[in-house]
Protein backbone atom coordinates (compact mmCIF):
# COMPACT_ATOMS: atom_id res chain seq x y z
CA UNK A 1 31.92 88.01 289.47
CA UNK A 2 31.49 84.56 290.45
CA UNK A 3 30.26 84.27 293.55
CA UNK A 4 27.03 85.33 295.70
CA UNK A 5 27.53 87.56 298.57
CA UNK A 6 26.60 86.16 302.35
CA UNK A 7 22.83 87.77 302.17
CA UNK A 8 22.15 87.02 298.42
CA UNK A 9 22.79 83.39 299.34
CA UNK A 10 20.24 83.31 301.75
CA UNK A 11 17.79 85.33 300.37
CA UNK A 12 18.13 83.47 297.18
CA UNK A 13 17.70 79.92 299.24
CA UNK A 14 14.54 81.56 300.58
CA UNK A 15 12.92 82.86 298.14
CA UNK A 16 13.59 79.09 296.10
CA UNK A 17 11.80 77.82 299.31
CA UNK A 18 8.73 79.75 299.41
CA UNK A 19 8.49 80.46 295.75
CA UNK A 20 8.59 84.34 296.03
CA UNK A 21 10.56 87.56 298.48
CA UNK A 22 9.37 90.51 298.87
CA UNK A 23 11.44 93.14 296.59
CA UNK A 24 12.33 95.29 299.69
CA UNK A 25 14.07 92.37 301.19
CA UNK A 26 16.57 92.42 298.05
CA UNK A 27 17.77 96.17 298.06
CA UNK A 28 20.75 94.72 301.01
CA UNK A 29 21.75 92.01 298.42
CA UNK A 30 22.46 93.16 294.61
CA UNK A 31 24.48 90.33 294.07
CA UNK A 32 20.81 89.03 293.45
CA UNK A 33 20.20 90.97 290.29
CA UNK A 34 23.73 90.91 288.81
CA UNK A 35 23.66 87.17 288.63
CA UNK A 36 19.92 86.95 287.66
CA UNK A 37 18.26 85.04 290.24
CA UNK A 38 15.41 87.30 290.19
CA UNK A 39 12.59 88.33 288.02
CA UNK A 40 9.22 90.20 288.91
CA UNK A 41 6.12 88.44 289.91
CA UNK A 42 3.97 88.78 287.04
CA UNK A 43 1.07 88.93 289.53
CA UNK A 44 2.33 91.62 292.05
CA UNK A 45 5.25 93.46 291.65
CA UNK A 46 6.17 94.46 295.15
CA UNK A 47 7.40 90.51 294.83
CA UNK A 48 10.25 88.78 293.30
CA UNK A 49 10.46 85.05 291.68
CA UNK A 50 13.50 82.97 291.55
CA UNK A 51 15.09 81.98 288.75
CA UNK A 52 15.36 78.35 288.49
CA UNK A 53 19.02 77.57 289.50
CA UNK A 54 19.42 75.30 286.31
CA UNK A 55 18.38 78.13 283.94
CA UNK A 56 20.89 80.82 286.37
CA UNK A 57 23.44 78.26 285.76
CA UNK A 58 23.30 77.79 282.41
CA UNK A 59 23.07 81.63 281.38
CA UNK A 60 26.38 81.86 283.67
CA UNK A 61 28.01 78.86 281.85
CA UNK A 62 26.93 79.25 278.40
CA UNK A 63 29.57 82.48 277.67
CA UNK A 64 32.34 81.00 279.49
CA UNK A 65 32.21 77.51 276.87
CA UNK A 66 30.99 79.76 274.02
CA UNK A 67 34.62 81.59 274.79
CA UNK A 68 36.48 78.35 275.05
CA UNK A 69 34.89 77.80 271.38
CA UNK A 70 35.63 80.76 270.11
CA UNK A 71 38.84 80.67 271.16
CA UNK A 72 39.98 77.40 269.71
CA UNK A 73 38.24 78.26 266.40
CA UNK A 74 40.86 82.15 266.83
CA UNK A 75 43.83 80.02 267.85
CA UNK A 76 43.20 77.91 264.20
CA UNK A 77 42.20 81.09 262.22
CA UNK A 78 46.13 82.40 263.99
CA UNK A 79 47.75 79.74 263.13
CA UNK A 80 46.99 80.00 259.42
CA UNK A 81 47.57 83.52 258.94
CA UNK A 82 50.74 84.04 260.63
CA UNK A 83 52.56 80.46 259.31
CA UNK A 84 53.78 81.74 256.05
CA UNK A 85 55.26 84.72 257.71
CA UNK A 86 56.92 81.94 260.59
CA UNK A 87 57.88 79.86 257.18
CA UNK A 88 59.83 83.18 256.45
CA UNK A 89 61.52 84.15 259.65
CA UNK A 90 65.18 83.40 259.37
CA UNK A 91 65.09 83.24 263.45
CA UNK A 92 62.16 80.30 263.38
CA UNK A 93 64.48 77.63 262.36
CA UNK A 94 63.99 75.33 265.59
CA UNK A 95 61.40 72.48 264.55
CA UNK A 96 60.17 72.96 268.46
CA UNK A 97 58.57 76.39 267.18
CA UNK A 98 56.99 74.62 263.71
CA UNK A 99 53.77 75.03 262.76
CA UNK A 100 53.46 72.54 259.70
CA UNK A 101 50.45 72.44 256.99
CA UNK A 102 49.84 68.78 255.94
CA UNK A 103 47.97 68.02 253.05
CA UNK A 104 46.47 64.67 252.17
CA UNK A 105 45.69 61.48 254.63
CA UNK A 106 48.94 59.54 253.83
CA UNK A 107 51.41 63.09 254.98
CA UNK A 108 49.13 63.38 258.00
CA UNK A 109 49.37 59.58 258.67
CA UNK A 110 53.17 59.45 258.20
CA UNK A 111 53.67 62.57 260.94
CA UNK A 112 51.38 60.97 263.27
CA UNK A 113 52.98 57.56 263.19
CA UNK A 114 56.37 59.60 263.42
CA UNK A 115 55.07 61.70 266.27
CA UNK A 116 53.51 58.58 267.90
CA UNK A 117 56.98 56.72 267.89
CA UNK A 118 58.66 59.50 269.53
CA UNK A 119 55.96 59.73 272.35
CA UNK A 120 57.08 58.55 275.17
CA UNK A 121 54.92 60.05 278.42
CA UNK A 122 51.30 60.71 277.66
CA UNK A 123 48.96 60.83 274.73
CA UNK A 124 45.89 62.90 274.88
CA UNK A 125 43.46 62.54 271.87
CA UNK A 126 39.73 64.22 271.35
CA UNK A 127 37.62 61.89 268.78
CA UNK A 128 34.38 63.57 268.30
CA UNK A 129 31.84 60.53 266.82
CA UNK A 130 31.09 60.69 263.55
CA UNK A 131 28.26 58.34 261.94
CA UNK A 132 30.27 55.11 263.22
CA UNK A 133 33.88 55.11 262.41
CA UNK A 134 34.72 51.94 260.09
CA UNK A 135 36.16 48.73 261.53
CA UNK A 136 39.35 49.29 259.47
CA UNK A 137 39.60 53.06 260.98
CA UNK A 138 39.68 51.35 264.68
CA UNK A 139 41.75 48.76 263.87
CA UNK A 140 44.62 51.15 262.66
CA UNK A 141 44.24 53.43 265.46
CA UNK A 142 44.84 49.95 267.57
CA UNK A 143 47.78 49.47 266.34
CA UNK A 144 48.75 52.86 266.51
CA UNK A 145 48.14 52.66 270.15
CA UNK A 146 49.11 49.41 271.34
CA UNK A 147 52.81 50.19 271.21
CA UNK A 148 52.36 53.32 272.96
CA UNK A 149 50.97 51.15 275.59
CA UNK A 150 53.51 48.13 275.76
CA UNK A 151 56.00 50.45 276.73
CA UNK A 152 54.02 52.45 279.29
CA UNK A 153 52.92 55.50 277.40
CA UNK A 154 49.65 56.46 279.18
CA UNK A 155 46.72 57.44 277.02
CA UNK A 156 43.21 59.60 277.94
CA UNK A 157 40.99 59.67 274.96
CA UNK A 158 37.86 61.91 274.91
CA UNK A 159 34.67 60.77 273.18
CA UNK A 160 31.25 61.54 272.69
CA UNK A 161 28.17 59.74 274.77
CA UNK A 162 27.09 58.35 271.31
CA UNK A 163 30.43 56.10 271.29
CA UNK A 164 28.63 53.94 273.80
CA UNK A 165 26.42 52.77 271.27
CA UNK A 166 28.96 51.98 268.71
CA UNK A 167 30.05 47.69 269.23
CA UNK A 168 33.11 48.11 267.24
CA UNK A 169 34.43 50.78 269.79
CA UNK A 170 33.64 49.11 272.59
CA UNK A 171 35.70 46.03 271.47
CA UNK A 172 38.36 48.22 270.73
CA UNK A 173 38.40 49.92 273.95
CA UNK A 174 38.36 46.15 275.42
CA UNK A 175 41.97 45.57 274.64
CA UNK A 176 42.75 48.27 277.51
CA UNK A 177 40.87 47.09 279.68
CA UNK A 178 43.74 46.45 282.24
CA UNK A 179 43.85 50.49 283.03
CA UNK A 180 46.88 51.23 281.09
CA UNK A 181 44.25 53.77 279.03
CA UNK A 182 41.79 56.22 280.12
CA UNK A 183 37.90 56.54 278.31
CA UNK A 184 35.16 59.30 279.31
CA UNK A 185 32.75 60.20 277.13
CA UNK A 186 31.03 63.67 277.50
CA UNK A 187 27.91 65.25 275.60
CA UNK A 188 29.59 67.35 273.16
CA UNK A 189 33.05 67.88 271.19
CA UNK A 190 34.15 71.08 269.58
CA UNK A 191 36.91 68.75 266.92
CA UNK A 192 39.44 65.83 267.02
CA UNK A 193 42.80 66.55 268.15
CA UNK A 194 45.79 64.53 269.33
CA UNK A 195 48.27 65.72 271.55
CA UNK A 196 51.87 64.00 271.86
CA UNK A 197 54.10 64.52 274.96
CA UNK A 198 52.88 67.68 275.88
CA UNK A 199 55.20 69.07 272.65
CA UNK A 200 53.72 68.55 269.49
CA UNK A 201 49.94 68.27 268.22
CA UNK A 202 47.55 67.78 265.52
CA UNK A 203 44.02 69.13 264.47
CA UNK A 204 42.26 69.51 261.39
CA UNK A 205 41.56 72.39 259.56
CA UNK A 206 38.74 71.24 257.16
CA UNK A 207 35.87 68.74 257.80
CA UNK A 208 36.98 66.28 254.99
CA UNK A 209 40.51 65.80 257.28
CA UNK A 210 42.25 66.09 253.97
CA UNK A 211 44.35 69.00 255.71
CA UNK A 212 45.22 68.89 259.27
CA UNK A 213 48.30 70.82 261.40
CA UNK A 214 51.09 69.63 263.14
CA UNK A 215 51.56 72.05 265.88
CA UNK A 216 55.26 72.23 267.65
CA UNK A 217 54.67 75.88 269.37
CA UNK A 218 54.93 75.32 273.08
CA UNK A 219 52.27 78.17 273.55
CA UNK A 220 49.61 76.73 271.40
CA UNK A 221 50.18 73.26 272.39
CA UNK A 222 50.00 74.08 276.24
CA UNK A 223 46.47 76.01 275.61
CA UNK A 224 45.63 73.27 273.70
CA UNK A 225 46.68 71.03 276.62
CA UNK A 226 43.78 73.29 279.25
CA UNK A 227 41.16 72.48 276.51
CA UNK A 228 41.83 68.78 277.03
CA UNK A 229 41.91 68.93 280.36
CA UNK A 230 38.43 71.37 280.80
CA UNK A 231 36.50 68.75 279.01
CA UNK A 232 38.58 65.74 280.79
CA UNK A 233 37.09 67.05 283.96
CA UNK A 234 33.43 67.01 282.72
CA UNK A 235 33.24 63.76 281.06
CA UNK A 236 32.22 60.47 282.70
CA UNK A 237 34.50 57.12 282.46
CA UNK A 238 33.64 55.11 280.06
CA UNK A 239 33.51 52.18 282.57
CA UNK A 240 30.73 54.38 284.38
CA UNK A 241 27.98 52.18 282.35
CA UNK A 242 25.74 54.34 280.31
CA UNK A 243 24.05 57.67 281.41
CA UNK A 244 20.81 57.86 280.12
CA UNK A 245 18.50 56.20 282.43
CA UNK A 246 15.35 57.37 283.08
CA UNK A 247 14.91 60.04 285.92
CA UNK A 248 11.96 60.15 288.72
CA UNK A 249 10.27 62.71 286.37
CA UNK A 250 9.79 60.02 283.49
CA UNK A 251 12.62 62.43 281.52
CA UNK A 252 15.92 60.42 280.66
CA UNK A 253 19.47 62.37 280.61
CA UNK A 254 19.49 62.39 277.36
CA UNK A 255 16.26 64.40 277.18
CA UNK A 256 17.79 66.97 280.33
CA UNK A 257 20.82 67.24 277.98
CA UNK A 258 18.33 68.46 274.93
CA UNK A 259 16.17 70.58 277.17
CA UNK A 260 19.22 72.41 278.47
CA UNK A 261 20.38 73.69 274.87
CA UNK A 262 16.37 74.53 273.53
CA UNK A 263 16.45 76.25 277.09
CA UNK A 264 19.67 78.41 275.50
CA UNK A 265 17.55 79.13 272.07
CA UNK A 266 19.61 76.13 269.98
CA UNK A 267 17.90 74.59 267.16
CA UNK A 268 17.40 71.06 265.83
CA UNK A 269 20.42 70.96 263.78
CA UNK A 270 22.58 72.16 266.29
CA UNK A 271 21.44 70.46 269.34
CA UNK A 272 21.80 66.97 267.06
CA UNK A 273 25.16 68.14 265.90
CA UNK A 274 26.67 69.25 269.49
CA UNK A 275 25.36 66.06 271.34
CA UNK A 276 26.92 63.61 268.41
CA UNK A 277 22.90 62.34 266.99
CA UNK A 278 20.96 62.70 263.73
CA UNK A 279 18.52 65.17 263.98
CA UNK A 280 15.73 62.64 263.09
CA UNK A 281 16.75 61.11 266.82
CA UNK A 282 17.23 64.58 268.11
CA UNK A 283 13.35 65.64 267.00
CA UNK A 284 12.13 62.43 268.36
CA UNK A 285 13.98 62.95 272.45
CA UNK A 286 11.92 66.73 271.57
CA UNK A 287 9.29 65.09 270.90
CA UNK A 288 8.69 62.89 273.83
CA UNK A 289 10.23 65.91 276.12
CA UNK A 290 7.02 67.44 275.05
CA UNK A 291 4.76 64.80 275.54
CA UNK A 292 6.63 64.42 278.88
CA UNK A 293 5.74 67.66 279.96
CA UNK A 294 2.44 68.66 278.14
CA UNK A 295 3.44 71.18 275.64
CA UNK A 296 1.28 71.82 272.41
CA UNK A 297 3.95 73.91 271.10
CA UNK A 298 8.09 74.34 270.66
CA UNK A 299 7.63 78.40 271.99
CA UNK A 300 5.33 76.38 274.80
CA UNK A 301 8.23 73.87 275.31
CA UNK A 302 10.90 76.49 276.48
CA UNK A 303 8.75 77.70 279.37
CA UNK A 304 7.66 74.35 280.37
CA UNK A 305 11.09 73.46 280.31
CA UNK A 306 12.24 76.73 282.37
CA UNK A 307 9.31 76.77 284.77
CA UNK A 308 9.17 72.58 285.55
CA UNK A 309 12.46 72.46 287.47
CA UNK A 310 13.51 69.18 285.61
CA UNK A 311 17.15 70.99 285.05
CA UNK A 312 19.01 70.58 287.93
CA UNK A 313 22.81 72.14 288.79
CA UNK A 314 24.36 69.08 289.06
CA UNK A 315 22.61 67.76 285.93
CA UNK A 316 25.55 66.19 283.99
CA UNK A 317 24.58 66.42 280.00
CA UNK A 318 24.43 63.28 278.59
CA UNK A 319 25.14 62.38 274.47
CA UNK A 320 22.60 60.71 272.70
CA UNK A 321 22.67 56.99 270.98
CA UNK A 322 20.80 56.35 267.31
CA UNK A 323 17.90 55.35 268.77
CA UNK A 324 15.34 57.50 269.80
């Protein structure tokens, strides 16, 4: 179910303008109670609260991505199982169909640059920031790219917020800055992958990026392809100058972004990992988030955070920088 019926969508407005409904009014509008909107007034129960619509929206959200997730992770987990029964099939002998285990950086390397020489429509690559990629790093990937460019190959490259912070990436990104390539950075990045053509791509299987797989199957590559393009659609251009100003509520984005996830029950570690930050800078944003809003403790924090209204629905979340 995804959306309200007529009278839910008014009561709900009303009750968020007066701050309570009386329960009777709800029994014409159940739509009310299977999204959650709801919850008894703690005072008098023949009334109702609303839910703020930031917390609603994130409980309705937070499956949906955790599915996307878990999906990817399946479609990996797949892959390996089934390709040394594929290697096996005397029927799998097209090289569209391959699914190919490379082992080392120089075999990944060499099928990229072999992939990337064949490409001639569209590159789509995810790079997820790591603790600042290495000058060399960028200035390979450069010249990976700039052919792709000279002869009109259009490229859209995903990072995270915390690449806005990093001056060798920004130079990089400089020598495209005539629109031939796309930048947006969004909050948080499940893995890197690179997608050629809309036929073949490649993603790591281990964290090192010792082993990574070359995927030819159309299938795989075209769900691969609606991942892209999900996380395309929430991330901001990185021409869009940097999103962490400070709101009217003394909270910057950054701080929305990290009260959202301790709102969902995330810890430290995670919330540091998924927003691309060390969790030294994560527990410092915490920090002031609490100062900001007057909590003495983290269990104190998640209420203050759910009752104060500072998440709003059209809250984008914004990636942290290294400083805090």
């Amino acid at each position: 179910m995804t959306e309200l019926c007529e009278e839910g969508s008014r009561l709900y407005a009303d009750a968020l303008r007066t701050g309570r409904i009386l329960r009777e009014d709800t029994k014409t509008a159940p739509c009310l109670m299977e999204f959650a909107l709801l919850h008894p007034d703690p005072d008098d129960a023949t009334w109702l609260r609303p839910v703020s619509p930031a917390v609603a929206l994130a409980q309705r959200l937070h499956p949906i991505e955790h599915e996307i997730s878990e999906n990817r992770r399946l479609s990996i987990a797949l892959t390996e199982a089934f390709e040394p029964f594929m290697a096996l099939s005397a029927q799998e002998t097209s090289s569209t169909h391959s699914i190919t285990v490379l082992e080392g950086l120089d075999r990944i390397n060499a099928a990229l640059d072999l992939a990337t020489a064949q490409c001639q429509t569209e590159m789509l690559t995810v790079q997820p920031s790591g603790r600042r990629s290495s000058e060399n790093r960028l200035m390979e990937a450069l010249e990976r790219d700039k052919p792709l460019i000279e002869r009109g190959v259009r490229i859209r490259t995903l990072y995270q917020h915390t690449a806005r912070y990093s001056p060798e990436r920004l130079a990089w990104v400089d020598h495209f800055a005539d629109g031939k390539a796309e930048y947006r950075t969004i909050d948080e990045l499940v893995e890197r992958l690179i997608i050629l053509d809309e036929t073949v791509a490649f993603i790591p299987t281990r964290d090192d990026r010792q082993v990574a797989l070359e995927l030819r199957h159309p299938g795989l590559v075209r769900y691969l392809i609606k991942v892209f393009e999900f996380m395309w659609t929430r991330a901001v251009p990185l021409n869009a100058g940097a999103p962490y100003e400070t709101a009217p509520d003394g909270i910057t984005d950054i701080q929305h972004s990290i009260a959202k996830l301790l709102v969902e029950g995330h810890v430290d570690e995670a919330i540091a990992r998924r927003l691309g930050m060390n969790v030294r800078t994560c527990r410092a944003h915490i920090a002031k988030l609490a100062t900001a809003l007057g909590s003495g403790s983290r269990a104190q924090l998640g209420f203050l955070i759910a009752q104060s209204g500072i998440l709003k629905p059209d809250q984008p979340i914004s990636g942290g920088d290294d400083h805090p």
